[in-house]
Structures are given as structure tokens and as C-alpha cells.
Protein backbone atom coordinates (compact mmCIF):
# COMPACT_ATOMS: atom_id res chain seq x y z
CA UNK A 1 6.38 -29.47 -21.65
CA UNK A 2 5.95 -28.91 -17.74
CA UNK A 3 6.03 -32.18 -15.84
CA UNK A 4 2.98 -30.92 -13.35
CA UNK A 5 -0.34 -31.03 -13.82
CA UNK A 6 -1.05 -30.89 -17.86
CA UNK A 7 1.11 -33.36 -19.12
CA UNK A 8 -2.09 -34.22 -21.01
CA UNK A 9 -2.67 -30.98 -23.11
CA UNK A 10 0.14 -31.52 -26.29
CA UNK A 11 -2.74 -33.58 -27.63
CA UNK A 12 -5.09 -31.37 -27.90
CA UNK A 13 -2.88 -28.93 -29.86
CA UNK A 14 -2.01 -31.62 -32.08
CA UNK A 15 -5.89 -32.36 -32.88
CA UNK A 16 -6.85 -28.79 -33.33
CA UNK A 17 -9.26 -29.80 -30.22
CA UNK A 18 -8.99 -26.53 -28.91
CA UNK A 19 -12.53 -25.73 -27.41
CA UNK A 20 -12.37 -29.85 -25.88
CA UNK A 21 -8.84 -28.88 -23.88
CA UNK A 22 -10.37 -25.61 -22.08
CA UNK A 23 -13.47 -28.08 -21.04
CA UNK A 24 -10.54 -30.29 -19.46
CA UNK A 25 -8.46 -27.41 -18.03
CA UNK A 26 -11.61 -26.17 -16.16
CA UNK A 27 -12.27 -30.11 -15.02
CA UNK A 28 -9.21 -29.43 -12.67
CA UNK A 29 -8.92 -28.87 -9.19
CA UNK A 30 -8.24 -26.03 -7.51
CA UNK A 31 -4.73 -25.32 -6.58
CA UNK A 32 -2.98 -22.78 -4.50
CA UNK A 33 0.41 -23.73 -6.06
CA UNK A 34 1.74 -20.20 -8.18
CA UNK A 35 3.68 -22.50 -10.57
CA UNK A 36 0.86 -24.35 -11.41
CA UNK A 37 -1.73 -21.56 -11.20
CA UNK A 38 0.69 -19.94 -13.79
CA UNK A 39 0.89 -23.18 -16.14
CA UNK A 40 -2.86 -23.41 -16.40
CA UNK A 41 -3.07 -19.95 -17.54
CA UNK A 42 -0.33 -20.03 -20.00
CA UNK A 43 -2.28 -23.19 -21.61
CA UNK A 44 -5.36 -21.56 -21.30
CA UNK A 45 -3.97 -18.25 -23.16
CA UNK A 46 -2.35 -20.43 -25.89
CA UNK A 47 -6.10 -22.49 -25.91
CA UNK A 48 -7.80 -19.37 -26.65
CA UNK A 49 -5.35 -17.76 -29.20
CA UNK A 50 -5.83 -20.93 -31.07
CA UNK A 51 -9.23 -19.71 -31.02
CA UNK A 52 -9.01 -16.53 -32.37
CA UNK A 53 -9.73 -14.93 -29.01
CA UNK A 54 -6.46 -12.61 -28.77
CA UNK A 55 -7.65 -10.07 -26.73
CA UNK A 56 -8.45 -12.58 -23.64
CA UNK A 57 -4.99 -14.49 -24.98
CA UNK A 58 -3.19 -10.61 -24.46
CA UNK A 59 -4.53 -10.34 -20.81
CA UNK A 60 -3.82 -14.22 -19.79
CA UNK A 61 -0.09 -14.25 -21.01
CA UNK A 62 0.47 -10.46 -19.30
CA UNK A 63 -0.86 -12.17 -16.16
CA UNK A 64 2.21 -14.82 -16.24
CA UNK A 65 4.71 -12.34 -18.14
CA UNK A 66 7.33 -13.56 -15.63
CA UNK A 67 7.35 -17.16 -17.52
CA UNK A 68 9.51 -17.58 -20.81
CA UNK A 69 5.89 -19.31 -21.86
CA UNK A 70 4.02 -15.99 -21.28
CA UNK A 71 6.71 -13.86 -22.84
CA UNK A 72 6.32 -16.09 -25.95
CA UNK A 73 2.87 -15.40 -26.22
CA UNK A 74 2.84 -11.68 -25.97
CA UNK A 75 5.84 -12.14 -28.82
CA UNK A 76 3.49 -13.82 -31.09
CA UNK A 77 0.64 -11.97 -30.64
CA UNK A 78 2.72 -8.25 -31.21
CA UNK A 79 3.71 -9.81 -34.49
CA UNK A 80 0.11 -11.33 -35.28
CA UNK A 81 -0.94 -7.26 -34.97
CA UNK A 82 1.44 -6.40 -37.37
CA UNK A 83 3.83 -4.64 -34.85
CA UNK A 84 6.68 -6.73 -36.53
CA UNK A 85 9.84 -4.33 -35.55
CA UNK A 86 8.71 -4.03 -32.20
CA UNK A 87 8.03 -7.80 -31.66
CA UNK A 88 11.32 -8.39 -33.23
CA UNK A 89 13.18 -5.96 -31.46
CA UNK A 90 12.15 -7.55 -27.96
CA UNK A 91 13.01 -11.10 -29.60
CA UNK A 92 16.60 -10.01 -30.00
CA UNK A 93 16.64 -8.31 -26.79
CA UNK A 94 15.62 -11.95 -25.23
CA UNK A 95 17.85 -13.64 -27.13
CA UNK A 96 20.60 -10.89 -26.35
CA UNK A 97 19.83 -12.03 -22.83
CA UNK A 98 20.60 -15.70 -22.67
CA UNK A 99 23.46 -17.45 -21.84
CA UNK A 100 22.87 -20.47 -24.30
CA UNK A 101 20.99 -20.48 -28.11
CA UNK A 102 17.68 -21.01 -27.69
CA UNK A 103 16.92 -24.40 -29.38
CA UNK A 104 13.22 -24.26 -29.19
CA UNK A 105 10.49 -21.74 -28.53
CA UNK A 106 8.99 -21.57 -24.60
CA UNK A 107 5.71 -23.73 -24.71
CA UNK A 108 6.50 -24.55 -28.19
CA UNK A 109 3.96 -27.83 -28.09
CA UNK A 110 1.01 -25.36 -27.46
CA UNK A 111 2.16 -23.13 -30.79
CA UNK A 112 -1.07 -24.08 -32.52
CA UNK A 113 -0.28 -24.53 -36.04
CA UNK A 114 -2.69 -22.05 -37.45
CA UNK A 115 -1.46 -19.95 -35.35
CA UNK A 116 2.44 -20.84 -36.38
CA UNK A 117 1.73 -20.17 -40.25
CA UNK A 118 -0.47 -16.79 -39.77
CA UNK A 119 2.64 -15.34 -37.92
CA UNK A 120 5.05 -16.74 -40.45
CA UNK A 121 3.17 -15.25 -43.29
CA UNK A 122 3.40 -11.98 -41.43
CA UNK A 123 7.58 -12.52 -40.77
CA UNK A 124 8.06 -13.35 -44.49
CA UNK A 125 5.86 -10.68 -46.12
CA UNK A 126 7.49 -7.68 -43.66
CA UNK A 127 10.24 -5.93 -45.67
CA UNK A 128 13.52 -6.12 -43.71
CA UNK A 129 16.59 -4.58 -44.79
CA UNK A 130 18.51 -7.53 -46.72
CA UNK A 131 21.17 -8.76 -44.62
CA UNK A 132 19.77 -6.73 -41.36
CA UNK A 133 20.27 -8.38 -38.04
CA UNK A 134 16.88 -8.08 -37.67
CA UNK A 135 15.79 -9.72 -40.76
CA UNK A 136 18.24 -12.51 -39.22
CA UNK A 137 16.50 -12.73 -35.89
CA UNK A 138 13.03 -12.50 -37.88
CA UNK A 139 14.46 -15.62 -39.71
CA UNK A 140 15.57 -17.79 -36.11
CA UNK A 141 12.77 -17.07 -34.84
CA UNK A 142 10.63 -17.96 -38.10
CA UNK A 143 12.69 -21.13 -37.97
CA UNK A 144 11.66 -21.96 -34.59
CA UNK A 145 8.17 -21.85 -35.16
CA UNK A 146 9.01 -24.04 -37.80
CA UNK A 147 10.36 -26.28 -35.83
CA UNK A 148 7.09 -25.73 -33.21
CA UNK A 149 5.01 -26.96 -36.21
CA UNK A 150 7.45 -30.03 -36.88
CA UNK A 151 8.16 -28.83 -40.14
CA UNK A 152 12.07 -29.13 -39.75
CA UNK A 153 13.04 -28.67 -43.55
CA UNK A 154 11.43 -25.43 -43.22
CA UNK A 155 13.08 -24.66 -39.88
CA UNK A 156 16.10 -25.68 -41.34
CA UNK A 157 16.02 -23.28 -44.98
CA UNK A 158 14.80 -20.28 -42.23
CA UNK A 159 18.51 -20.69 -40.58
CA UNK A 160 20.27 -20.94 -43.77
CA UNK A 161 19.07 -17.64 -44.64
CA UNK A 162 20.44 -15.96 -41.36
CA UNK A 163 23.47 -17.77 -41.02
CA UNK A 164 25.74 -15.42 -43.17
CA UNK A 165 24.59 -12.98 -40.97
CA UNK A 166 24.13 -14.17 -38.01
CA UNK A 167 26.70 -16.80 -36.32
CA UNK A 168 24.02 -17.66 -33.70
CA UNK A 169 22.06 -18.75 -36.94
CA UNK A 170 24.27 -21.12 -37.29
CA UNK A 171 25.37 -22.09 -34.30
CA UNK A 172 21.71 -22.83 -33.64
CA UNK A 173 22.18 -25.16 -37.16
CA UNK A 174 24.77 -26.86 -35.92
CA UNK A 175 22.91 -28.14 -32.61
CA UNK A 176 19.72 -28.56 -34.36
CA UNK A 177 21.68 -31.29 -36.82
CA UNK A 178 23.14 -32.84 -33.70
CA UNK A 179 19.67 -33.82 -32.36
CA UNK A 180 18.24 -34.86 -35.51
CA UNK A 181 19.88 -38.53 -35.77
CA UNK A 182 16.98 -39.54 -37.86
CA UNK A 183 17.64 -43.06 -37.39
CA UNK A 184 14.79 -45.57 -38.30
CA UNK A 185 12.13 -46.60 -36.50
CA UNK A 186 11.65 -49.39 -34.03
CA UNK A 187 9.58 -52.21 -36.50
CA UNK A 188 6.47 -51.76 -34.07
CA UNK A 189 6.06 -48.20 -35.30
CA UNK A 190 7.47 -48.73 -38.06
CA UNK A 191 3.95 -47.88 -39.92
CA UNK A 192 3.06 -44.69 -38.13
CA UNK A 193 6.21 -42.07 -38.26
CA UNK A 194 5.10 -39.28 -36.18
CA UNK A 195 4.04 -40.86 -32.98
CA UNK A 196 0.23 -39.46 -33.34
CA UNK A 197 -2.75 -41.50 -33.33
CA UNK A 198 -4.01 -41.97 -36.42
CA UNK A 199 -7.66 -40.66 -35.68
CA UNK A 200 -5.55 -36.94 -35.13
CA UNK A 201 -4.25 -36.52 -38.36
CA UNK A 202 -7.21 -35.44 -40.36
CA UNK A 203 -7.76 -33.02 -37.81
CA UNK A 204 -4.89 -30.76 -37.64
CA UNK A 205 -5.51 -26.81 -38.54
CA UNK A 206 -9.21 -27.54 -39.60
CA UNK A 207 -10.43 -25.49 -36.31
CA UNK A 208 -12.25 -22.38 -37.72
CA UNK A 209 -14.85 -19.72 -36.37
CA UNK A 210 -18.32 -20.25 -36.37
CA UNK A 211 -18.63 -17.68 -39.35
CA UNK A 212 -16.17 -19.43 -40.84
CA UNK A 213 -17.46 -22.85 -41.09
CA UNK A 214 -20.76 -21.72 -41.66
CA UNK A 215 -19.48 -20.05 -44.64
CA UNK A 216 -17.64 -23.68 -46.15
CA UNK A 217 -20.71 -25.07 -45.36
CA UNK A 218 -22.16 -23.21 -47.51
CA UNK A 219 -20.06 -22.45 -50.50
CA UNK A 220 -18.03 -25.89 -50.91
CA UNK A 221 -20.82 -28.44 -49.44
CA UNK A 222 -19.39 -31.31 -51.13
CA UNK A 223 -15.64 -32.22 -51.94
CA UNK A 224 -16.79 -35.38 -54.40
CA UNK A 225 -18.49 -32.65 -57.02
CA UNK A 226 -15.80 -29.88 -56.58
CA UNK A 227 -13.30 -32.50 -57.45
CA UNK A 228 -15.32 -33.47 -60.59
CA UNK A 229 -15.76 -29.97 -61.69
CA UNK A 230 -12.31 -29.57 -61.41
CA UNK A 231 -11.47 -32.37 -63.85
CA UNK A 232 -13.48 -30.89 -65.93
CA UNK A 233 -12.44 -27.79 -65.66
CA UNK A 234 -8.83 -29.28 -66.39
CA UNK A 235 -10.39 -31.09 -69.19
CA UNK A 236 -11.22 -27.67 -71.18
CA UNK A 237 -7.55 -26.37 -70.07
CA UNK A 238 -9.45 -23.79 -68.15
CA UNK A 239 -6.73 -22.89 -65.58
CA UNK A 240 -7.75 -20.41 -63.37
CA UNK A 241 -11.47 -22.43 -62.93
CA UNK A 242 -9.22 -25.21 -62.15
CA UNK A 243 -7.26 -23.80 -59.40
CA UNK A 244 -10.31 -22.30 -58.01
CA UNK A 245 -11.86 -25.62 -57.44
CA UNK A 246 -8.62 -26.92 -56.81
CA UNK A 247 -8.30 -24.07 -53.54
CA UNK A 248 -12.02 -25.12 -52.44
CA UNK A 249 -11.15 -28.98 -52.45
CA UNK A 250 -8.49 -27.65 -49.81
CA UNK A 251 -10.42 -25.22 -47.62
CA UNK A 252 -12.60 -28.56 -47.20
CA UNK A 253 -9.79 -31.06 -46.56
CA UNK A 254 -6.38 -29.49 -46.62
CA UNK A 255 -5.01 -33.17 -46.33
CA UNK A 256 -6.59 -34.56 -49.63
CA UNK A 257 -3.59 -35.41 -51.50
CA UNK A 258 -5.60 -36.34 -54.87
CA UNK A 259 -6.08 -32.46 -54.84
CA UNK A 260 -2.41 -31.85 -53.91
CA UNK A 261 -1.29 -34.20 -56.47
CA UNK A 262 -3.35 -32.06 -59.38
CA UNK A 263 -2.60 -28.69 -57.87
CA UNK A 264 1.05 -29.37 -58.27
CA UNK A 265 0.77 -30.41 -61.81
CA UNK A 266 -0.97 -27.10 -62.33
CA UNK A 267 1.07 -24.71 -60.54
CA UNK A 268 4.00 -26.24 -62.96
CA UNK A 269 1.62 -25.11 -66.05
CA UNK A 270 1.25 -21.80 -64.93
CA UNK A 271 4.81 -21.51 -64.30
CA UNK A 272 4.73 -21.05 -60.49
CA UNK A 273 7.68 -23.44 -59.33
CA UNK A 274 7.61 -22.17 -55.68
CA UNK A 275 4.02 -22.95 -55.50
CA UNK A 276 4.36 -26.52 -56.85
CA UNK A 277 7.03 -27.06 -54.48
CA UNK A 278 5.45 -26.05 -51.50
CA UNK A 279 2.21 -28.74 -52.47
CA UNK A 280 4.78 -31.34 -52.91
CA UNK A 281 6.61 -30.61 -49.27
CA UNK A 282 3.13 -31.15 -48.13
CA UNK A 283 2.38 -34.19 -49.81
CA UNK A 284 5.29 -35.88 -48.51
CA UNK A 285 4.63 -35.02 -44.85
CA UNK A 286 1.07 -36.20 -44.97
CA UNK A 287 2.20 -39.46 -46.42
CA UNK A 288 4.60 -39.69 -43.94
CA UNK A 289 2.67 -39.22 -41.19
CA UNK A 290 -0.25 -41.81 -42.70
CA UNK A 291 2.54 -44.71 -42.62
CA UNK A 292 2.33 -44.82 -46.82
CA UNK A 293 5.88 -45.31 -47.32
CA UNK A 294 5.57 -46.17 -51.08
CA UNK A 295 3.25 -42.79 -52.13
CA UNK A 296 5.88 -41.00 -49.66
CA UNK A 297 8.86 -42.05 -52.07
CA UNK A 298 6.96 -41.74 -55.21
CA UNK A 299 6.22 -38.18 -54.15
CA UNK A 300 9.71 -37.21 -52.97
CA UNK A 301 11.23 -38.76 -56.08
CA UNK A 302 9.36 -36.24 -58.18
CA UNK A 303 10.72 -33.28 -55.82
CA UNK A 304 14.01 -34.09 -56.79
CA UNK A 305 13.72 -35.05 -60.31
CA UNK A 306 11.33 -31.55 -60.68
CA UNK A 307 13.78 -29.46 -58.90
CA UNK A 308 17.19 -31.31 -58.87
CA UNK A 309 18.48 -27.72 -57.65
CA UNK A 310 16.07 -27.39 -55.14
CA UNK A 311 18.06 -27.34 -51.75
CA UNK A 312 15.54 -27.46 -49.68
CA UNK A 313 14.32 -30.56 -51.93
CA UNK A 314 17.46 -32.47 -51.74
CA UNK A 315 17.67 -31.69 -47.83
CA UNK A 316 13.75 -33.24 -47.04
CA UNK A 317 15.10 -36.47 -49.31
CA UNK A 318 17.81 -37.02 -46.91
CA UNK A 319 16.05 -36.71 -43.95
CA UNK A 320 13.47 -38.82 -45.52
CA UNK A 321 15.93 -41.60 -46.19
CA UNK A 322 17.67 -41.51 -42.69
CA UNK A 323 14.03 -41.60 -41.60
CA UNK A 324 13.32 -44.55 -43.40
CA UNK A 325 16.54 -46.61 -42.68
CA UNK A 326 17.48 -46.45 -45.92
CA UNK A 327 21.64 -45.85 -45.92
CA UNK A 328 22.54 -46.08 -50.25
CA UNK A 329 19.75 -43.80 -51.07
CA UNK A 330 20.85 -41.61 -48.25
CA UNK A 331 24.23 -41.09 -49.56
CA UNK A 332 23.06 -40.72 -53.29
CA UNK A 333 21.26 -37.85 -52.64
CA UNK A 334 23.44 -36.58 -49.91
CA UNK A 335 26.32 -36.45 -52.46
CA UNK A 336 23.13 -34.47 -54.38
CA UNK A 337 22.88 -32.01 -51.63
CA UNK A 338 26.63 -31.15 -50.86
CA UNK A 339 27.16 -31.17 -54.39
CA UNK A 340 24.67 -28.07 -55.18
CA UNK A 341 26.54 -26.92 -52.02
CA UNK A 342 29.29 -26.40 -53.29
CA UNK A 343 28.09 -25.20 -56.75
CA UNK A 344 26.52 -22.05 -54.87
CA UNK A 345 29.45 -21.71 -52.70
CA UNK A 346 27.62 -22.73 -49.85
CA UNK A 347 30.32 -24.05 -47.84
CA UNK A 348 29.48 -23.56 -44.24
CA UNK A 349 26.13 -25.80 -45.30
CA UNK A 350 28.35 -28.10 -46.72
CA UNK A 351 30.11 -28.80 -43.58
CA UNK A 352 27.08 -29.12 -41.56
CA UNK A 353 25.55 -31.17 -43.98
CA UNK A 354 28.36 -33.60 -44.38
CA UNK A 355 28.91 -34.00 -40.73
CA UNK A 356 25.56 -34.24 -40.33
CA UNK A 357 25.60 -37.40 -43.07
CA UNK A 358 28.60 -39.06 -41.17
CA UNK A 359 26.34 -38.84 -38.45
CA UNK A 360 23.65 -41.42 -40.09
CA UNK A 361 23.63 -45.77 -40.52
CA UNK A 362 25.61 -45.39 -44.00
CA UNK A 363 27.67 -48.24 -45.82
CA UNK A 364 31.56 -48.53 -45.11
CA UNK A 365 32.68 -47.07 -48.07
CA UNK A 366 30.46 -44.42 -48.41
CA UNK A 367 31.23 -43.04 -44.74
CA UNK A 368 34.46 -43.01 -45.77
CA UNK A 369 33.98 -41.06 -48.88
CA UNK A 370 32.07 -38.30 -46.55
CA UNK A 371 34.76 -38.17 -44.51
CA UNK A 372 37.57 -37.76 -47.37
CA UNK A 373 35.42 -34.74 -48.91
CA UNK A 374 35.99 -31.38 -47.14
């Protein structure tokens, strides 16, 4: 984040307030400073993508190519047109470039998240060669938009799926781990983990078109009925009406965890693990954010009792735990984690992961049993 004139705008991409941050950005004075010039049209360019406007987003970040910020937007937007080689292909050619791993994407803070998960849906559905070094870059920088969104579990699996191809995968691991100490809280904030006022939660990726609220308006007025219907729905084991209503609870509030909590439940019925996975991921990060540190454990102790082999799982507990300041439940399911490690044969994970662990507040005798186990 530039230290000049918009130290203010993170919070508007963090409240899905995108329309309220171009009223402020127009509020300022006039400058003839070319840094600053430059900075204001970066954050308006990322303001309007947010938006949906990506033809006036094309034509702002072209007009301030010669930033990394700029760069990063016409990146995004190639791959948001479905131009996924070629927006690759300059992202290694970047990369190729620099003299150090890139740790964290240009203007990352003003990656709205809406616009983070439409161009990871795009990087995971395009069919790359397995073990390609472009599939690998497609991965780092998957897992740095990841990381843009805060999702760092996520950010984390996206590495460990380039690393056996990629060393700067791993490399990029390995620094990544040192940063993330994860030690507890101070006991003033002890209640809200993520630093973000808690009136900004419930707003985060809720910003639609007009067409596209008028439409939620109109087909899923009211999320009180929808989740009745869907009990009893679940009531006549009618599955598919379930998960209908279940998906129109969420287009209302994506954060309503009573709905989480049942789609779960169902995905497991229908035999979709992945699915019931990814609702649990999300239930723990919303209770995490809220402060609810006792529906935060209960819903990360059924990820790992659900999927015990679930690396990605067993990695979220421990950062969890570290997170919480909470060192004998941090080295139970650490020993978890390097365990399935090395039952796949995953041993440059292993290493990471048990360094990683040494790094942590654990008792005496368990550092010491990290530190006999190669």
C-alpha cells in the first residue's frame, strides 16, 4: 500500500464499498505530482473493475502500464477474458524478470475479492498440460491471489501443487511460512481476529450490478421463508429442492452459516466431499473473523474428524491453533499433518511444515520431538 495520498482506500475494498471509494477519490485535490497522479488512477482502475466496468479498468491501468500496480491489472483482466496462455505467458515473463520471488501481488489490497475468485475459477478450469511450467506459474500466481483475498490455506495448497515443478514454488513456500508466525493475539483484540471493523464483515463480495440485485430482489425476497422451505424440503429427503434453496439462502447472505452448516451436511449425502469441504473452510473463516472462538473450533473439529486425510484440513487446524495461542492442540494435529506427509511421500512439505511448527509457542517436550523428526 503506497504511503501518499490513499492510505485510506484498503477499506473500501474490504467493504465491497466500491461506488463510496470513487466518490472519495474524486473528493481529492488536484495534484501535479506523476506518482500520485498515477496512484489515483491505478485505485480508480481497480475501483471500477470491482465494478464490472473492465473496459474503462483496460484503458486506466494502460495509462499507468509503467507501475507493477498497472501491469497487475492488465494481467488480471487478460485472464478475466479468457486469454489465459497469453496472460500467463507475460506472468512468467515478469516473474522471469525479477531479481527476488515475488511474495505478494502489486496493489494486492485493491484485488477485490469478487474479482480474486472470478479469475481463479478461470485459472483452475483452463486445461494446462500436467506438470507444465505454465500450469506451475498459473498455480503461484493463483496462490497469490489467494493470498490477496487472505485466504492463506488456499494460497498455501496453490504452491504445493507447483512446487514439484517449480523450485520458485517453493521457495516462495518457504518465505511465505517464515512470515506467518501466527502467534496469538494481544488480549485487547483478542475477540476480533482479522483487524476489520465489525460493521465490514457482512459486507464483503455482496457488491452486484443493478440487474443483478434487482433480479435477488426479486426471486429470493426473503431469507427467513427460503430457509423454511428448505427444511422442508430436507424433511421429504428432496435433495436437489434442498440445495436449490440452500444456493438462494447464499446468493442473499453468503455469510449465513446456519445455511453453510446444512449445505455441508448435504453435499456429504450426495457424495460431493470437495464441496462439503470447501463450505466448511468457509465456515471457519467467518467464525473467525466474527470473534466466535467456540463455533470456530466446533467447526474445524468436524474438518478434521470428516476428512482426517484432508491436507489442506489438517494445515487450516494448525494455523488455527497457532492463531489461537493454543500450543498442545497445535502439536496434536501438527504431528496429524506431517504424518499424512509422509504417508504421501510428501517430504519437501514435511520439512516446511515441521520447521514451520518449531517456529510456533509449543511445550518443551514437544519442540523437541519436532526437532528429533526429520
Amino acid at each position: 500500500m503506497s504511503n501518499t495520498s490513499l492510505v485510506w482506500l484498503d477499506q473500501y475494498f474490504l467493504q465491497g464499498a466500491y461506488e463510496e471509494g470513487l466518490v472519495n477519490l474524486d473528493d481529492l485535490p488536484e495534484t501535479d505530482d506523476f506518482a500520485q497522479q498515477s496512484e489515483r488512477r491505478r485505485a480508480r482502475a481497480w475501483l471500477v473493475l470491482a465494478l464490472g466496468r473492465t473496459e474503462q479498468a483496460y484503458q486506466l491501468f494502460w495509462s499507468c502500464a509503467h507501475h507493477p500496480g498497472g501491469r497487475a491489472g492488465l494481467l488480471i483482466l487478460t485472464i478475466l477474458a479468457g486469454q489465459v496462455e497469453a496472460g500467463i505467458g507475460s506472468w512468467q515473463r515478469y516473474c522471469d524478470s525479477l531479481r527476488e520471488p515475488l511474495l505478494s501481488l502489486p496493489d494486492g489490497s485493491w484485488h477485490a475479492k469478487p474479482v480474486i475468485l472470478a479469475a481463479v475459477g478461470m485459472l483452475e478450469r483452463y486445461p494446462f498440460p500436467d506438470g507444465s511450467r505454465a500450469g506451475a506459474s498459473a498455480s503461484i500466481y493463483r496462490a497469490l491471489l489467494y493470498r490477496a483475498a487472505n485466504q492463506p490455506s488456499d494460497a498455501f495448497m496453490a504452491l504445493a501443487s507447483a512446487a514439484e515443478v517449480s523450485p520458485l514454488a517453493g521457495l516462495i513456500r518457504d518465505r511465505w511460512l517464515d512470515e506467518v508466525s501466527c502467534l496469538p493475539a494481544p488480549a485487547s483484540t483478542a475477540n476480533e481476529f482479522s483487524g476489520i471493523p465489525p460493521s465490514s464483515h457482512g459486507s464483503l463480495g455482496r457488491k452486484e450490478d443493478a440487474v443483478g440485485v434487482a433480479a435477488r430482489l426479486l426471486l429470493y425476497p426473503d431469507l427467513g421463508k427460503l430457509q423454511t422451505q428448505t427444511q422442508q424440503f430436507l424433511d421429504l429427503g428432496d435433495w436437489p429442492q434442498a440445495m436449490e434453496m440452500l444456493r438462494r439462502c447464499l446468493v442473499l447472505d453468503p455469510e449465513d452459516t446456519i445455511t453453510l452448516e446444512r449445505r455441508w451436511r448435504l453435499f456429504l449425502k450426495l457424495r460431493e466431499p470437495e464441496a462439503a469441504l470447501e463450505d466448511l473452510f468457509a465456515l471457519v473463516d467467518i467464525y473467525e473473523r466474527r470473534g466466535d472462538i467456540v463455533s470456530c473450533q466446533h467447526a474445524a473439529l468436524e474438518m478434521v474428524e470428516v476428512f482426517p486425510s484432508s491436507e489442506r484440513a489438517l494445515l487450516k487446524m494448525c494455523f488455527l491453533q497457532a492463531r489461537l495461542g493454543a500450543p498442545l492442540a497445535l502439536a496434536h494435529y501438527g504431528r496429524e499433518l506431517l504424518k499424512l506427509c509422509r504417508r504421501q511421500k510428501l517430504l519437501d512439505r514435511l520439512t516446511s511444515y515441521r520447521l514451520w511448527l518449531l517456529r510456533q509457542r509449543l511445550t518443551p517436550d514437544d519442540r523437541e520431538e519436532f526437532k528429533s523428526k526429520a
